[in-house]
C-alpha atoms as a PDB file:
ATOM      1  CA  UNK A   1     -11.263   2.408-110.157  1.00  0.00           C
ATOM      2  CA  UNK A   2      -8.230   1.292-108.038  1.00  0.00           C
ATOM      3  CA  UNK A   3      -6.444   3.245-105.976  1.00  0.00           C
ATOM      4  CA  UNK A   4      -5.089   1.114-103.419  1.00  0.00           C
ATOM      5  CA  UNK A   5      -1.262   0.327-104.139  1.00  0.00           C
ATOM      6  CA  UNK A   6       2.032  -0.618-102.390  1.00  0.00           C
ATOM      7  CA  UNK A   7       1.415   0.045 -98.605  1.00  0.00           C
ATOM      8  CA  UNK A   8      -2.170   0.192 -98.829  1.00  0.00           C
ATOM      9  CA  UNK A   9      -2.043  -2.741-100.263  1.00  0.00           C
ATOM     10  CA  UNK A  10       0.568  -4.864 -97.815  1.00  0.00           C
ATOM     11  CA  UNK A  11      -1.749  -3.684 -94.640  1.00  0.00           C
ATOM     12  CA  UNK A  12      -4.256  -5.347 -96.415  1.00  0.00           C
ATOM     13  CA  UNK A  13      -3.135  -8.588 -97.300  1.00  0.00           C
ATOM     14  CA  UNK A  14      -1.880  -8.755 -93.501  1.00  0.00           C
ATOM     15  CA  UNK A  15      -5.238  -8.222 -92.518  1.00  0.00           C
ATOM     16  CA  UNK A  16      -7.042 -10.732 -94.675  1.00  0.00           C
ATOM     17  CA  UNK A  17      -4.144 -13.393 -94.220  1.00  0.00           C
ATOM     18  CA  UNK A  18      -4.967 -12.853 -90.415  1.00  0.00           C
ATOM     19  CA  UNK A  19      -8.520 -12.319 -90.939  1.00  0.00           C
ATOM     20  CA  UNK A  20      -8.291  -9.070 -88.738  1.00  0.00           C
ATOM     21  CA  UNK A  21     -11.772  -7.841 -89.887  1.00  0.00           C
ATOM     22  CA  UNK A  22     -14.495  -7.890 -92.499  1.00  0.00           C
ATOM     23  CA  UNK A  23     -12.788  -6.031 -95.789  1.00  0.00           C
ATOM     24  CA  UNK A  24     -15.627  -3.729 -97.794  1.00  0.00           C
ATOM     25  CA  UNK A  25     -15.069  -2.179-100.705  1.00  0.00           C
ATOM     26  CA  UNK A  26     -13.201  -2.593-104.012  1.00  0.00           C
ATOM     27  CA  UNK A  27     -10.151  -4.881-104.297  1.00  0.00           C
ATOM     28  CA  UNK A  28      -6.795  -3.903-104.410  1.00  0.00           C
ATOM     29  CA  UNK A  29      -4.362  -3.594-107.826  1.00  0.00           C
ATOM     30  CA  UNK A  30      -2.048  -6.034-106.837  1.00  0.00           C
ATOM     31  CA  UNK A  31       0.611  -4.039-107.880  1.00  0.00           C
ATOM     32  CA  UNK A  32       3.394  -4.144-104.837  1.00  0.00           C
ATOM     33  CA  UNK A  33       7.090  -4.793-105.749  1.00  0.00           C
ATOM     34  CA  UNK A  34       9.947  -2.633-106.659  1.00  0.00           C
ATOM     35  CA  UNK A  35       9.504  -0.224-109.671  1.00  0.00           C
ATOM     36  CA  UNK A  36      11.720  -0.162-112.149  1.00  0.00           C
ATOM     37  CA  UNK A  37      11.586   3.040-114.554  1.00  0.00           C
ATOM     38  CA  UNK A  38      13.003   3.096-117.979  1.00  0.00           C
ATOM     39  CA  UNK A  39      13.274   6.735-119.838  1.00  0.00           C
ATOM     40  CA  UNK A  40      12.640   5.982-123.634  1.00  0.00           C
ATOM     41  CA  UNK A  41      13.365   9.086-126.474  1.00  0.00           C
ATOM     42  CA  UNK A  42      10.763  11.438-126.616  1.00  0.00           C
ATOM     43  CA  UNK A  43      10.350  11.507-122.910  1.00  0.00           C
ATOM     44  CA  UNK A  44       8.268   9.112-122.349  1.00  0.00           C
ATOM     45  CA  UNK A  45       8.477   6.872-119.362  1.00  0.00           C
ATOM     46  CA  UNK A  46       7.827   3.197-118.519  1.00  0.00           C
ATOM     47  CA  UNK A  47       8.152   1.435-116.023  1.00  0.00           C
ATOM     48  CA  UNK A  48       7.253  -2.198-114.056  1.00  0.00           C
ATOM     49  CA  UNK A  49       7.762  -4.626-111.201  1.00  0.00           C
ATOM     50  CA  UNK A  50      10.394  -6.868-111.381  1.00  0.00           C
ATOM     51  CA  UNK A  51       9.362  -8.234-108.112  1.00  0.00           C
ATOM     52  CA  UNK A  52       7.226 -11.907-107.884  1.00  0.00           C
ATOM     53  CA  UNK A  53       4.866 -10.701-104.905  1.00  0.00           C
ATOM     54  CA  UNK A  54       3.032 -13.466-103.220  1.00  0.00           C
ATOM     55  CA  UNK A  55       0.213 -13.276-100.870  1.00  0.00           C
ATOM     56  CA  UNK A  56       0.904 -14.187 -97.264  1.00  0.00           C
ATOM     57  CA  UNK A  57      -0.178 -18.128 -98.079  1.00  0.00           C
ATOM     58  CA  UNK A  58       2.390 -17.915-101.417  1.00  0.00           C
ATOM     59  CA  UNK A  59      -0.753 -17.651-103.803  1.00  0.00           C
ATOM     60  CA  UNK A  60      -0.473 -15.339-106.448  1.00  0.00           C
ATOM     61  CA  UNK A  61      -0.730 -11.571-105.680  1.00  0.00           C
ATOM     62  CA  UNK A  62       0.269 -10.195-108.900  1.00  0.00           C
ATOM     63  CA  UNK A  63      -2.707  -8.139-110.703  1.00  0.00           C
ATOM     64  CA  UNK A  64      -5.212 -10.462-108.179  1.00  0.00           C
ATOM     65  CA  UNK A  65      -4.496  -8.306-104.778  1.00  0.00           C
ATOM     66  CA  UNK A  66      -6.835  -8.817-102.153  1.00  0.00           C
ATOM     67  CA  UNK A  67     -10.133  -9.303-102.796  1.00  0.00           C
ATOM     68  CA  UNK A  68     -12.645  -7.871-100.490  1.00  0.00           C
ATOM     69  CA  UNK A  69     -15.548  -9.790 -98.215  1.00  0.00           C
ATOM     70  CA  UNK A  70     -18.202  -6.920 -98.826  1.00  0.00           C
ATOM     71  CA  UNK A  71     -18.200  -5.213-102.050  1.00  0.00           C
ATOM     72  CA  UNK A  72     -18.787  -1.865-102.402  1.00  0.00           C
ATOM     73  CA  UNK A  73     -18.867   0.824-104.853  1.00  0.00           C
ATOM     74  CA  UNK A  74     -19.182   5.021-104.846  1.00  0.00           C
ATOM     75  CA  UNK A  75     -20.905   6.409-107.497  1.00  0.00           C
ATOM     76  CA  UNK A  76     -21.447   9.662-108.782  1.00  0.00           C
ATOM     77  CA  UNK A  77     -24.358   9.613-107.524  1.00  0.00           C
ATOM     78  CA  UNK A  78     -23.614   9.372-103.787  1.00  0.00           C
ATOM     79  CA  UNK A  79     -20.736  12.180-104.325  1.00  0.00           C
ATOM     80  CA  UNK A  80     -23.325  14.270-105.515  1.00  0.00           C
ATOM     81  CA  UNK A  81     -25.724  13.417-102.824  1.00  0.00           C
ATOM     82  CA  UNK A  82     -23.241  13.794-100.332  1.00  0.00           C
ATOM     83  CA  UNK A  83     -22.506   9.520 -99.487  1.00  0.00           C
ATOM     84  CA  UNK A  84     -20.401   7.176 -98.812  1.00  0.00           C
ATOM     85  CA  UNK A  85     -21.710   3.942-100.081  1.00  0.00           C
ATOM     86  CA  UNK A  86     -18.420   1.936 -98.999  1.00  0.00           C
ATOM     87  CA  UNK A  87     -18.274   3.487 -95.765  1.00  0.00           C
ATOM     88  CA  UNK A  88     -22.008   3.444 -95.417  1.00  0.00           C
ATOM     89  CA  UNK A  89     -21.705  -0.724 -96.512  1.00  0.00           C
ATOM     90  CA  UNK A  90     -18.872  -1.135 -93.267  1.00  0.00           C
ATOM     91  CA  UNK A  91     -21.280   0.439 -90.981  1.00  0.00           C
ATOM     92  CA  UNK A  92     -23.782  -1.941 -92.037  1.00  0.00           C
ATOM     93  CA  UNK A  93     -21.423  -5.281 -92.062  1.00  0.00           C
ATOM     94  CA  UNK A  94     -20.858  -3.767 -88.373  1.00  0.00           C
ATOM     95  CA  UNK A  95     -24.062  -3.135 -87.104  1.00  0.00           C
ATOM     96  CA  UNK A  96     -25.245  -7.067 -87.975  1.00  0.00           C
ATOM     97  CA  UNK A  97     -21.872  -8.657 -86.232  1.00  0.00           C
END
């Protein structure tokens, strides 16, 4: 599941082209740029970037985003148990720095 986008997603590629800290979790859509909606008949919508986003060293950003140091996952599991694997996972990247 992704659900970083835009914003989210700028903050972190500043902080891995800086290496500000350890990223955990999932990566990121690499999905930033301008949007550019298009009504068809029937109501349906589309729309796409028209942008060519680059990471911070001009790689490509586009559908790679920024990929994380840690990996980590929820599950349904830990929802139904009440945990946070990926926040659980940053405590634990923490506690051996």
């Amino acid at each position: 599941m992704v659900s970083a986008l835009a914003s989210s997603t700028s903050i972190m590629g500043i902080t891995e082209h800086y290496d500000l800290g350890t990223i955990v979790g999932q990566p990121t859509a690499g999905a930033n740029g301008n949007v550019n909606p298009l009504e068809l008949p029937g109501q349906y919508q589309v729309s796409w970037t028209s942008m060519r986003v680059q990471k911070h060293d001009r790689s490509r950003h586009h559908l790679v985003g920024i990929r994380p140091d840690v990996r980590a996952k929820r599950t349904l599991e830990g929802v139904r148990a009440g945990r946070d694997e990926v926040l659980e996972t940053a405590v634990e990247v923490l506690r051996q720095k």
